[in-house]
C-alpha atoms as a PDB file:
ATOM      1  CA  UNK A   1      15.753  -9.606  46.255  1.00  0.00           C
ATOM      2  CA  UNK A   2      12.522  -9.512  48.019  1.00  0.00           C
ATOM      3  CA  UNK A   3      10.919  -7.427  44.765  1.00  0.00           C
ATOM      4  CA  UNK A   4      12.249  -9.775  42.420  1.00  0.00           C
ATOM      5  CA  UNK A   5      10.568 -12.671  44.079  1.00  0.00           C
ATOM      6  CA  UNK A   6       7.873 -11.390  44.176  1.00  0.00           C
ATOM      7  CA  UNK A   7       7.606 -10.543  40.430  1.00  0.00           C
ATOM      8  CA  UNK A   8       8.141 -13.989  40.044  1.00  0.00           C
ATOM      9  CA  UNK A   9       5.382 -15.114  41.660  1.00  0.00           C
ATOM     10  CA  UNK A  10       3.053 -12.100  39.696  1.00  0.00           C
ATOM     11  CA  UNK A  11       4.969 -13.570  36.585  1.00  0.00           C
ATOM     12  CA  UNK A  12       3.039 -17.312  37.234  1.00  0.00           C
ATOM     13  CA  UNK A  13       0.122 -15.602  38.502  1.00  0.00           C
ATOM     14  CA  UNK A  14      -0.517 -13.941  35.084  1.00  0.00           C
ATOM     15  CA  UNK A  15       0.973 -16.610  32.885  1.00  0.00           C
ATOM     16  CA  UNK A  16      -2.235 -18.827  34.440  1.00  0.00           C
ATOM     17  CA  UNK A  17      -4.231 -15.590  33.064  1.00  0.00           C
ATOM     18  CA  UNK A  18      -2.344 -16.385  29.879  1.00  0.00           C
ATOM     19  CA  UNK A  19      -3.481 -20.431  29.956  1.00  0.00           C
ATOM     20  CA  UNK A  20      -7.395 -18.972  29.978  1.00  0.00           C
ATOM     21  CA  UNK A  21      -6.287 -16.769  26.728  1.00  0.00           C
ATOM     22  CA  UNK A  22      -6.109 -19.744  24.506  1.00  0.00           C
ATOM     23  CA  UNK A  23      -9.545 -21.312  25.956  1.00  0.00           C
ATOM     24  CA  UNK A  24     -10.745 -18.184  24.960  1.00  0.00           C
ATOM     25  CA  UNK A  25      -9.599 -18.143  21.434  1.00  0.00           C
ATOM     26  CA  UNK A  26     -10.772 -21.652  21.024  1.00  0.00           C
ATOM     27  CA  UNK A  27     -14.582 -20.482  22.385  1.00  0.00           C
ATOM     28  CA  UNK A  28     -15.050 -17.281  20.663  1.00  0.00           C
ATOM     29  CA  UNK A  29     -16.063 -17.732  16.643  1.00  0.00           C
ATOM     30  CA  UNK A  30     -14.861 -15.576  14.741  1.00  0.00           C
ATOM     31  CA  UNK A  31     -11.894 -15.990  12.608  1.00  0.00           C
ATOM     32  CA  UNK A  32      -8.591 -15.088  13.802  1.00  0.00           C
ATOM     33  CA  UNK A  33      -7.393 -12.132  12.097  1.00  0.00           C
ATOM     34  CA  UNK A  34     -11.095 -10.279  13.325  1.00  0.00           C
ATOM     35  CA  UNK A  35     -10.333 -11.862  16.459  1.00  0.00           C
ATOM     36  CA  UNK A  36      -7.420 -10.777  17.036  1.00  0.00           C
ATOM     37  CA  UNK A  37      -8.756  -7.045  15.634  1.00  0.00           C
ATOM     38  CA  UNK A  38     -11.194  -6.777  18.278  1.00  0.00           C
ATOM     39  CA  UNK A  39      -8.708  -7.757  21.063  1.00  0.00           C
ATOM     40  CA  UNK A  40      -6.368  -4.920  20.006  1.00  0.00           C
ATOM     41  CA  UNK A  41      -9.015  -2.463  19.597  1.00  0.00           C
ATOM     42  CA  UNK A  42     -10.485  -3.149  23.117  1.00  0.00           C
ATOM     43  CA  UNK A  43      -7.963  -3.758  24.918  1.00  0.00           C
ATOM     44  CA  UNK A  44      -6.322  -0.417  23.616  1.00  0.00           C
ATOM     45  CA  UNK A  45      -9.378   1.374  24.655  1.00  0.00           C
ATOM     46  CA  UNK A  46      -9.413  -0.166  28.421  1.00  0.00           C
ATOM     47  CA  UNK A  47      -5.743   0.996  28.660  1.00  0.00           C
ATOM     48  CA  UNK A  48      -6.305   4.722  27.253  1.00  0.00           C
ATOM     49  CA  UNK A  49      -9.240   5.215  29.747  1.00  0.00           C
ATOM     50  CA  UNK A  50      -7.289   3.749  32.237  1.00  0.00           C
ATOM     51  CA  UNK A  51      -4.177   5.794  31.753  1.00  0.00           C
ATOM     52  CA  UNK A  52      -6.439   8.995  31.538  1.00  0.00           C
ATOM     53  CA  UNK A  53      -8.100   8.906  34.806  1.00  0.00           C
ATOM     54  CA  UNK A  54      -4.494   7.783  36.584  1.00  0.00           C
ATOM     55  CA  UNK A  55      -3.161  11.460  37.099  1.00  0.00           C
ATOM     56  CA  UNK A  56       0.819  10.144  37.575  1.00  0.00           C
ATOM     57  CA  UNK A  57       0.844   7.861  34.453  1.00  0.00           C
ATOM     58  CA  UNK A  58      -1.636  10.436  32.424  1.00  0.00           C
ATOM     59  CA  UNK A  59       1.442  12.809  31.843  1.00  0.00           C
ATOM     60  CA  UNK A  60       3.832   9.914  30.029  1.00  0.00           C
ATOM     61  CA  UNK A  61       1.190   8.950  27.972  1.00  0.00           C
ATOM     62  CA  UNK A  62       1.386  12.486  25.910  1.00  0.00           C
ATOM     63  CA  UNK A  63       5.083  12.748  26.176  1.00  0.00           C
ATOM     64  CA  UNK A  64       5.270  12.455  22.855  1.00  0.00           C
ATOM     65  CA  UNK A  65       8.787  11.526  21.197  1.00  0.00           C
ATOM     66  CA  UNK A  66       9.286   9.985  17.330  1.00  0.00           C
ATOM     67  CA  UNK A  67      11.675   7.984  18.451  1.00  0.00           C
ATOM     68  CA  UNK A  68      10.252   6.169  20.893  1.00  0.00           C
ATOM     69  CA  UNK A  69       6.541   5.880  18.667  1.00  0.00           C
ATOM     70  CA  UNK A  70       8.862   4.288  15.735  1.00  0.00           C
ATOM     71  CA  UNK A  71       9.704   1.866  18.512  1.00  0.00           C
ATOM     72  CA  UNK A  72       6.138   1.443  19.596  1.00  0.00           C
ATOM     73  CA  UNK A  73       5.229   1.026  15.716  1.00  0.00           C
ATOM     74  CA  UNK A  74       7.414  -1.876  14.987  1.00  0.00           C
ATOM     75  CA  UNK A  75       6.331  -3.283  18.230  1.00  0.00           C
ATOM     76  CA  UNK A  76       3.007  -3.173  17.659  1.00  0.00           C
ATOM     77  CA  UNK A  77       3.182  -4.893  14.172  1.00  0.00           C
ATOM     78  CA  UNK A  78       4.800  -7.813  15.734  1.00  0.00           C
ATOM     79  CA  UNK A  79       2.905  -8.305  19.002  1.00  0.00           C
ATOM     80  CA  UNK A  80      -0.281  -8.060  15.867  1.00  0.00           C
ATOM     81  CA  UNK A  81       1.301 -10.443  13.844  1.00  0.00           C
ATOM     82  CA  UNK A  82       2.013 -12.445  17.097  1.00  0.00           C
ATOM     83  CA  UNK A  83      -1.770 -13.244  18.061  1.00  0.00           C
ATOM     84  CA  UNK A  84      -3.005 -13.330  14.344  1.00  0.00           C
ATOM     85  CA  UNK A  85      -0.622 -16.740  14.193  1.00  0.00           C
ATOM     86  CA  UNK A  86      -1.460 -18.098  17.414  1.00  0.00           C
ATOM     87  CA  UNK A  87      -5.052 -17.675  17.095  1.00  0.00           C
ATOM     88  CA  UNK A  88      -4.621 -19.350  13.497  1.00  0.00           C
ATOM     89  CA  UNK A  89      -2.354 -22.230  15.287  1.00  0.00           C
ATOM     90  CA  UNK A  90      -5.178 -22.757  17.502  1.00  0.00           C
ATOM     91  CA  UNK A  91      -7.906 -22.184  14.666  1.00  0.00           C
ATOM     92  CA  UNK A  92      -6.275 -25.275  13.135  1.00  0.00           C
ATOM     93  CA  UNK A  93      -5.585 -27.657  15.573  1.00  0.00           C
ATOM     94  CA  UNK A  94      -6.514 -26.831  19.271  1.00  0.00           C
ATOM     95  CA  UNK A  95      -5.743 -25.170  22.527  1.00  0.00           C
ATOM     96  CA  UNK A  96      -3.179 -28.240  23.216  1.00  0.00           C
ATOM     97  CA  UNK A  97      -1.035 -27.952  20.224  1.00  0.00           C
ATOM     98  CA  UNK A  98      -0.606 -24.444  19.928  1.00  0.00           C
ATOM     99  CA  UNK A  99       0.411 -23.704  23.627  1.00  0.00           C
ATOM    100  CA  UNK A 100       2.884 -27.112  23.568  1.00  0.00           C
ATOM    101  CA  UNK A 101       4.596 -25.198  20.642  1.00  0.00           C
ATOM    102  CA  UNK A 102       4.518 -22.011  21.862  1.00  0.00           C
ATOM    103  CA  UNK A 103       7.145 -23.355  24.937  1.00  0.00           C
ATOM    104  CA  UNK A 104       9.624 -23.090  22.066  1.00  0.00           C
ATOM    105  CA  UNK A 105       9.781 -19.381  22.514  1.00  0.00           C
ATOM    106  CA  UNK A 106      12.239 -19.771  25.461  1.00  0.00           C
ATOM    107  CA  UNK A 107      14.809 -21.391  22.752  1.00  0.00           C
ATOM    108  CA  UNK A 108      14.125 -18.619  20.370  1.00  0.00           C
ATOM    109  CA  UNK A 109      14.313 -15.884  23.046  1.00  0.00           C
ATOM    110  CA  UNK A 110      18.028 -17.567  24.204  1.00  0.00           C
ATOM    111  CA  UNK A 111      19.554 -16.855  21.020  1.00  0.00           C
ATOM    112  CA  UNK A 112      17.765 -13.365  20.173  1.00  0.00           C
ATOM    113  CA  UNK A 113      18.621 -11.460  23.782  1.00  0.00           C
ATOM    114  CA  UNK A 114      22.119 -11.451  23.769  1.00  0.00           C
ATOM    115  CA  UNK A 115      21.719  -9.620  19.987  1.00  0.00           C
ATOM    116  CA  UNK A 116      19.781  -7.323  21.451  1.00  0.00           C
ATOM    117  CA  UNK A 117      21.290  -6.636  25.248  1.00  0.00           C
ATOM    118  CA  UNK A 118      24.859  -7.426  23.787  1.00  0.00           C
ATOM    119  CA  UNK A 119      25.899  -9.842  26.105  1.00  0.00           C
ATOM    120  CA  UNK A 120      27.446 -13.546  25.794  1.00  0.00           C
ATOM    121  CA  UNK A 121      25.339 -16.614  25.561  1.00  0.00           C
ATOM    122  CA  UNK A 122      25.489 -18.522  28.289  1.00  0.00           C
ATOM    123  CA  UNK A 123      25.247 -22.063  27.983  1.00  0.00           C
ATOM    124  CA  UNK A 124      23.304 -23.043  29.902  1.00  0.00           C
ATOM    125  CA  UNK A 125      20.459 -20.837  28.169  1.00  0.00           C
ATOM    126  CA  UNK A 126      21.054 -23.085  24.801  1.00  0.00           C
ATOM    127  CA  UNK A 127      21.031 -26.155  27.080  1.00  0.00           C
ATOM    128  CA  UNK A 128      17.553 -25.311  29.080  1.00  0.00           C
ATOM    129  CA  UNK A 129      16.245 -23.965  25.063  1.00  0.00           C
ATOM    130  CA  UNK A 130      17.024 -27.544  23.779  1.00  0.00           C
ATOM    131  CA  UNK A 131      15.901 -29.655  26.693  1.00  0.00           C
ATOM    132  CA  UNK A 132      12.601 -27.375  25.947  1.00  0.00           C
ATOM    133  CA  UNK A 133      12.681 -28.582  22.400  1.00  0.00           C
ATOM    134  CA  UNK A 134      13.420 -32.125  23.740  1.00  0.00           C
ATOM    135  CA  UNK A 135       9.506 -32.133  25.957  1.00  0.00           C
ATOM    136  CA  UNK A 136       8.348 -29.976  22.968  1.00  0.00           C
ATOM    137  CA  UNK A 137       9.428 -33.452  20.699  1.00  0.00           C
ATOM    138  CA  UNK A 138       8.021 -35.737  23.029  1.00  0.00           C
ATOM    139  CA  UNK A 139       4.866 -33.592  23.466  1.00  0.00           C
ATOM    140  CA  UNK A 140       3.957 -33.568  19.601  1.00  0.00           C
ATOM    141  CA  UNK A 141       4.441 -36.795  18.779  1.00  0.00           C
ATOM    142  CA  UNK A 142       0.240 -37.527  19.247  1.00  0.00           C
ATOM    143  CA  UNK A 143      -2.462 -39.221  16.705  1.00  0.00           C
ATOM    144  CA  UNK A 144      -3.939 -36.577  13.811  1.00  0.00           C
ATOM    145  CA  UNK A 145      -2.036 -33.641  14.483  1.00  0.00           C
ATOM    146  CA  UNK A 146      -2.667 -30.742  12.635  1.00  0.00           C
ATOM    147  CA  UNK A 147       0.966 -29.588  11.537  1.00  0.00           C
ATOM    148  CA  UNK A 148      -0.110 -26.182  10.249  1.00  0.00           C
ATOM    149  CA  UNK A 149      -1.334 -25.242  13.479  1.00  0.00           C
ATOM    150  CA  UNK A 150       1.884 -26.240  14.701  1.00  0.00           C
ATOM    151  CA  UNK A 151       4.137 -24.252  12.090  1.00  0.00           C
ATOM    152  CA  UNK A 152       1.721 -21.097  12.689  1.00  0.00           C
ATOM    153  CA  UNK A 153       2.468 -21.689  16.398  1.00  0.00           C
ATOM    154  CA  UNK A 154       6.022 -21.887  15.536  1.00  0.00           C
ATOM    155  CA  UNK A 155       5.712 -18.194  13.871  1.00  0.00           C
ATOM    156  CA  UNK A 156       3.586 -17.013  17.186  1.00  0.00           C
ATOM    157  CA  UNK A 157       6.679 -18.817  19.876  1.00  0.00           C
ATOM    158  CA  UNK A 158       9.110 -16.764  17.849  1.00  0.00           C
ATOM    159  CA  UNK A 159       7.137 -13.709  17.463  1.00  0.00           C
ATOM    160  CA  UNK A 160       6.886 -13.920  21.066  1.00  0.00           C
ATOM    161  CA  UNK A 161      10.496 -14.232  21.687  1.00  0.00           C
ATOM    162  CA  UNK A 162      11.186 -11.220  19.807  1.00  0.00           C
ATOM    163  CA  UNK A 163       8.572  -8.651  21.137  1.00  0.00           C
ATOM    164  CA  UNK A 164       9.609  -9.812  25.052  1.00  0.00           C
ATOM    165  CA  UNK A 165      13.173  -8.695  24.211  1.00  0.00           C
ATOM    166  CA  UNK A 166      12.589  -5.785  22.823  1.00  0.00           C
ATOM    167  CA  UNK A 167       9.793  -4.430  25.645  1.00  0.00           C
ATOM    168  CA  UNK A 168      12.734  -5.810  28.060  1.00  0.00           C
ATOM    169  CA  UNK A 169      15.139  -2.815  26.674  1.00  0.00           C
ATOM    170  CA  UNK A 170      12.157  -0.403  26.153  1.00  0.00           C
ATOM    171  CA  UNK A 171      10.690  -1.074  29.605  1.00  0.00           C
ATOM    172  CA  UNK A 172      13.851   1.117  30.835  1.00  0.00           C
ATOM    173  CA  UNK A 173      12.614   4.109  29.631  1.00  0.00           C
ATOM    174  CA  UNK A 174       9.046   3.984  30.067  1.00  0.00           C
ATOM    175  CA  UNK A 175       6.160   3.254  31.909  1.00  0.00           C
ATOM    176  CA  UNK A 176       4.538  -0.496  31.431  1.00  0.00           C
ATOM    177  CA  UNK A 177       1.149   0.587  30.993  1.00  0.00           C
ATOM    178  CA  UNK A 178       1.975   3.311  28.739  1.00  0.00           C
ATOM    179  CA  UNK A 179       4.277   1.177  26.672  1.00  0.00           C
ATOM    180  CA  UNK A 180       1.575  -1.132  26.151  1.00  0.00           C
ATOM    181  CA  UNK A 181      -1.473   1.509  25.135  1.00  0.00           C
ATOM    182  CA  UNK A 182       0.948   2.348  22.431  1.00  0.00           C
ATOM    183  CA  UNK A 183       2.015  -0.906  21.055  1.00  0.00           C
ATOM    184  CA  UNK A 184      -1.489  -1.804  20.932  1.00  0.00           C
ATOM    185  CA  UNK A 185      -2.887   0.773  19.156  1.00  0.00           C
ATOM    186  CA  UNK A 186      -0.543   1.029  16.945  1.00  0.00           C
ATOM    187  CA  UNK A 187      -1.066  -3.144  16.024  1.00  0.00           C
ATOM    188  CA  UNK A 188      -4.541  -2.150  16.199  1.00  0.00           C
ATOM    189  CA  UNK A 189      -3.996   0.530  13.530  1.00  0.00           C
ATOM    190  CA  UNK A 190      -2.055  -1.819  11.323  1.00  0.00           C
ATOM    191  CA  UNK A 191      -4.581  -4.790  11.037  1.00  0.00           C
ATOM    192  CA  UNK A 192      -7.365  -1.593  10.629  1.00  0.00           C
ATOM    193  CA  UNK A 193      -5.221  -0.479   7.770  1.00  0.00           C
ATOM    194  CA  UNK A 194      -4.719  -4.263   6.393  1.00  0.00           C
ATOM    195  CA  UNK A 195      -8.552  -4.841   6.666  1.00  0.00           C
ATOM    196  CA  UNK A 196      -9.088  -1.253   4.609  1.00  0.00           C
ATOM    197  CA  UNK A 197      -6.853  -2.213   1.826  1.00  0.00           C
ATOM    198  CA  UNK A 198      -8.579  -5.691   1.114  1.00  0.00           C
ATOM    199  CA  UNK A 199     -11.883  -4.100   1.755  1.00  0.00           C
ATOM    200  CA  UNK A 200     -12.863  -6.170   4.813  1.00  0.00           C
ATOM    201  CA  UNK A 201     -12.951  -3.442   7.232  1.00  0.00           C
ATOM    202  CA  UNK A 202     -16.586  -2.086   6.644  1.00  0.00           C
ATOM    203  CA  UNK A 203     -18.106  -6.049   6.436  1.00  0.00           C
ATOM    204  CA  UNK A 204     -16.727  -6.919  10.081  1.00  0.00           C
ATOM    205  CA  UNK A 205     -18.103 -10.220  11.282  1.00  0.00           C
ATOM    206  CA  UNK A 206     -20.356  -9.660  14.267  1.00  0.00           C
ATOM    207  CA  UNK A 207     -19.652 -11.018  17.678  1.00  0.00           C
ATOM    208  CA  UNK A 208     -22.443 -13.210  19.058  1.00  0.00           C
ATOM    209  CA  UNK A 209     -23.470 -12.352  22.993  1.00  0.00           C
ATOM    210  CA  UNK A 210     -21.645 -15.079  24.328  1.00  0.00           C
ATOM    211  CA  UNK A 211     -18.469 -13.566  21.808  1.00  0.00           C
ATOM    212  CA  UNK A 212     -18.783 -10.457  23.119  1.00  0.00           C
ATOM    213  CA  UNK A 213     -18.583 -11.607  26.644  1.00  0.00           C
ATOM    214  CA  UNK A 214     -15.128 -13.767  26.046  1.00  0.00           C
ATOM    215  CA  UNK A 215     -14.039 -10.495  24.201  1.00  0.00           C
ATOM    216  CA  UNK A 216     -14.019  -8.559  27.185  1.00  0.00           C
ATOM    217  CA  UNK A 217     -12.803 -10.649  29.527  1.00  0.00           C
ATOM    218  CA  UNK A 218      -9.702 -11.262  26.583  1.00  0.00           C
ATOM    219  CA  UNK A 219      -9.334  -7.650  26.229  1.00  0.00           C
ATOM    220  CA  UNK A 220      -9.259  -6.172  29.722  1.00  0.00           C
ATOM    221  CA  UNK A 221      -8.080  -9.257  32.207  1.00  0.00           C
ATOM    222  CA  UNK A 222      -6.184 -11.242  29.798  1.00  0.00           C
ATOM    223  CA  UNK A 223      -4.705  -8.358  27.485  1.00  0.00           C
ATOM    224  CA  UNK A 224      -4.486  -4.553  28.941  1.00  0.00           C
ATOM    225  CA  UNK A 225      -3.961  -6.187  32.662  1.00  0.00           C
ATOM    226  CA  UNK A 226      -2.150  -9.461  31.939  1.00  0.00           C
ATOM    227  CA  UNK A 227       0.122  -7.710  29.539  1.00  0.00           C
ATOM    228  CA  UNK A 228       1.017  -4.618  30.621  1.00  0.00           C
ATOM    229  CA  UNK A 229       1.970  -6.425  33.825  1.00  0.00           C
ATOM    230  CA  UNK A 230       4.192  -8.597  32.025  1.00  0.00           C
ATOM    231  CA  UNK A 231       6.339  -5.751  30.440  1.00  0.00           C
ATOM    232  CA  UNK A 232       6.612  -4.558  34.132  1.00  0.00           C
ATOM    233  CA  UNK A 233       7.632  -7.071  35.489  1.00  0.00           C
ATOM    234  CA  UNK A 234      10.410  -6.985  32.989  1.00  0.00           C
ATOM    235  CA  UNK A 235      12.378  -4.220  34.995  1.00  0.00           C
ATOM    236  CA  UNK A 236      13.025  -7.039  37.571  1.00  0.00           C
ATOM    237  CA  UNK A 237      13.274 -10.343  35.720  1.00  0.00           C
ATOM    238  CA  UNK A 238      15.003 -10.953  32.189  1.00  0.00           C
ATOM    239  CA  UNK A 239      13.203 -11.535  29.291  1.00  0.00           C
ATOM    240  CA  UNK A 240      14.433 -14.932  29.044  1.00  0.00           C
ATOM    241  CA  UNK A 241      13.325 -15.923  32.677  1.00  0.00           C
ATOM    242  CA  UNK A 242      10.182 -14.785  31.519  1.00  0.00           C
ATOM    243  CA  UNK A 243       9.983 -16.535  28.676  1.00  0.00           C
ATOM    244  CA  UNK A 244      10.870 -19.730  29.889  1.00  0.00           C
ATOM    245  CA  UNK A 245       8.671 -19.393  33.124  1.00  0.00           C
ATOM    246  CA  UNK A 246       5.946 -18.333  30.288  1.00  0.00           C
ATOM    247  CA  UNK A 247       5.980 -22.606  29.034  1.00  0.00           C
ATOM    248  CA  UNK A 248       4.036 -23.177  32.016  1.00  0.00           C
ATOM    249  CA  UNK A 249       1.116 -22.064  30.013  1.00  0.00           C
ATOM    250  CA  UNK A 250       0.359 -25.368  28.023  1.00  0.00           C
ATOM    251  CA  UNK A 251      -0.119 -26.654  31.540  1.00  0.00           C
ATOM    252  CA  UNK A 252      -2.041 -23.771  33.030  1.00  0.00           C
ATOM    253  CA  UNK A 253      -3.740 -23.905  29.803  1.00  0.00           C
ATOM    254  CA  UNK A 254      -4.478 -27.602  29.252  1.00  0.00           C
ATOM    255  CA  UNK A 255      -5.589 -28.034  31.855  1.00  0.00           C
ATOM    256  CA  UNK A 256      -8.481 -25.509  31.740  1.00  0.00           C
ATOM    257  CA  UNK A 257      -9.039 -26.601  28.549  1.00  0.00           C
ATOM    258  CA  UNK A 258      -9.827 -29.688  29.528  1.00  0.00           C
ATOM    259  CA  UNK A 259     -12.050 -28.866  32.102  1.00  0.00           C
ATOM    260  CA  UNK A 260     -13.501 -26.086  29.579  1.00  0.00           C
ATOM    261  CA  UNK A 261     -13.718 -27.826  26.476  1.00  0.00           C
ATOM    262  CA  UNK A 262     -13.975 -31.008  27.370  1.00  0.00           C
ATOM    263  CA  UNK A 263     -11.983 -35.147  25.947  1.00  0.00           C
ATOM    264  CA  UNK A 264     -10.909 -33.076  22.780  1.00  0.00           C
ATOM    265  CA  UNK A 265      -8.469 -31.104  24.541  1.00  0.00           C
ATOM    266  CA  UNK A 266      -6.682 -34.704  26.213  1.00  0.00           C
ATOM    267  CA  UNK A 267      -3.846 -35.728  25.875  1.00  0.00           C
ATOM    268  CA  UNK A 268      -2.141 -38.624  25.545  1.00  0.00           C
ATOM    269  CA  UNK A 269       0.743 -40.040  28.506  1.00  0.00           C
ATOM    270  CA  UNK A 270       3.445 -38.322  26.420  1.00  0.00           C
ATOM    271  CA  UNK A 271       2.158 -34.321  27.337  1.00  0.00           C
ATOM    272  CA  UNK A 272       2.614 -35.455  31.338  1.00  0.00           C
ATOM    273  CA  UNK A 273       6.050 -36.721  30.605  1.00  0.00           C
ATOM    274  CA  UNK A 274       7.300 -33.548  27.875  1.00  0.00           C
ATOM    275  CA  UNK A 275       5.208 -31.243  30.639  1.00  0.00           C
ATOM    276  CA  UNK A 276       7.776 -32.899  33.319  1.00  0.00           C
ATOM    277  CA  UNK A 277      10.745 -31.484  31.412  1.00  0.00           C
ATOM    278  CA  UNK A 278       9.781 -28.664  30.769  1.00  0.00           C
ATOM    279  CA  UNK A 279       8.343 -27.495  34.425  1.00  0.00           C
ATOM    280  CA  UNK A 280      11.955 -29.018  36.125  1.00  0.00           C
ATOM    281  CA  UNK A 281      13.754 -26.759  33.342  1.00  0.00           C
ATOM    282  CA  UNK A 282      12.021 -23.916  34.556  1.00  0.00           C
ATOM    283  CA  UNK A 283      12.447 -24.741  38.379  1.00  0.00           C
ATOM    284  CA  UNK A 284      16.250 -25.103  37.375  1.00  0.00           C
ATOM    285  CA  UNK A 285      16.669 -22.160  35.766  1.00  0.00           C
ATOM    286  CA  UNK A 286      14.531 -20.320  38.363  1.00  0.00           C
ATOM    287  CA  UNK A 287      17.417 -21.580  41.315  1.00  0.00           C
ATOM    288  CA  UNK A 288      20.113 -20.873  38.774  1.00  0.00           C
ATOM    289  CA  UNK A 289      19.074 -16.951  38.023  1.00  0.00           C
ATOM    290  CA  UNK A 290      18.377 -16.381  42.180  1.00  0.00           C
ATOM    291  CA  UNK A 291      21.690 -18.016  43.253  1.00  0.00           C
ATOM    292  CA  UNK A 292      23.355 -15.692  40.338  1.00  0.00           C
ATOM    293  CA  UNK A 293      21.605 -12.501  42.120  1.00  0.00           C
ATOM    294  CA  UNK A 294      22.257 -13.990  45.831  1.00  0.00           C
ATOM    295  CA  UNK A 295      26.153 -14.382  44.530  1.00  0.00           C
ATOM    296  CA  UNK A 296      27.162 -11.742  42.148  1.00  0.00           C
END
């Protein structure tokens, strides 16, 4: 019990890690698909140097099984496709609006992990998804929105939804860290091989100095730590408790954003009230899963 709360409290720890992600995005200028190239790329290379001088995780990372590297494939692709939309979400509107969106992915992840873990629904997952939707409603409703920054976002929340319940059955099998090298790579391979075919790869957009610094603190603190935590963590919490505990981002995230970026990132009375909701669903849920484990 003692392990799982304190996962929990690792979970918030890097979901704040998370909130600086998007601030990040929003500073660095280059467009989103190189963006999200480069973040692959490094953040690949920080795990595979960091997996080669740990001697205990250096043998899983050349246990090398078809299987599982299909898996890692398809994972990869997604978790690619995942960032190229979010970055274009917040490309297109602004830190704000994307990560308000993205607190859908808890209503997206309730109906896709029972598919996968073949359990029932429960109801009150469809209930907490909703009431999510319900401060996701009264969080959008704002002057000059930018809706295709909101339907990318859409395409990132359930992206997201999808790749967190899938590395929660994988996660049984194999280390975190490794996992995550792979799945990375492997998205970094496919955008490489996207940029090839359209003949983009060889006339890369530079990073500026001040890019390259954002870039690295993306890569290595927000990406190959932040994540590869996250699909540990995953061996004690559900992938929908950490999905829904992951829509404490937009307020993790606003607020830095607003302390980052400055009035364009404020928002109006009706982000305090949806932000409400949807931190008391998560406290809810939170009591619900630990009086479940407490009372089997």
């Amino acid at each position: 019990m003692k392990s799982n709360l304190k996962a929990y409290f690792k979970l918030h720890f890097i979901i704040f890690i998370w909130g600086f992600t998007a601030v990040l995005g929003a500073l660095i200028r280059l467009d989103y698909f190189t963006l999200t190239w480069y973040r692959m790329g490094l953040a690949s290379t920080f795990l595979f140097i960091y997996l080669i001088i740990n001697e205990k995780r250096r043998k899983q990372l050349f246990q090398f099984d078809l299987k599982n590297q299909f898996r890692y494939i398809i994972g990869g692709i997604i978790i690619a496709l995942h960032w190229i939309a979010f970055f274009y979400a917040i490309k297109a509107s602004n830190v704000s609006i994307t990560l308000i969106t993205m607190s859908s992915g808890a209503f997206f992840t309730s109906l896709i992990e029972p598919l996968f873990f073949k359990r029932k629904i429960y109801f009150y997952e469809i209930l907490f998804g909703l009431l999510i939707l319900l401060g996701f409603i009264v969080l959008i409703k704002v002057e000059n929105i930018a809706y295709t920054g909101v339907y990318f976002a859409l395409i990132a929340a359930f992206l997201s939804g999808l790749f967190s319940v899938m590395n929660g059955i994988y996660i049984r099998t194999k280390d975190a860290y490794t996992l995550s090298f792979y799945q990375l790579f492997y998205g970094f391979l496919f955008l490489s091989f996207t940029l090839a075919v359209k003949g983009d790869l060889i006339q890369m957009p530079h990073p500026t100095r001040s890019d390259w610094i954002y870039l690295l603190i993306l890569a290595s603190i927000c990406t190959a730590y932040a994540f590869s935590e996250s699909i540990h963590l995953m061996k004690y919490l559900s992938p929908y408790t950490v999905m829904i505990s992951i829509n404490l981002e937009p307020v993790y995230g606003i607020i830095l954003a607003i302390i980052v970026l400055g009035n364009q990132e404020k928002m109006s009375e009706r982000f305090y009230i949806g932000g409400l909701i949807i931190l008391t669903i998560i406290i809810i849920n939170a009591m619900i899963k630990y009086k479940a484990k407490k009372n089997p």
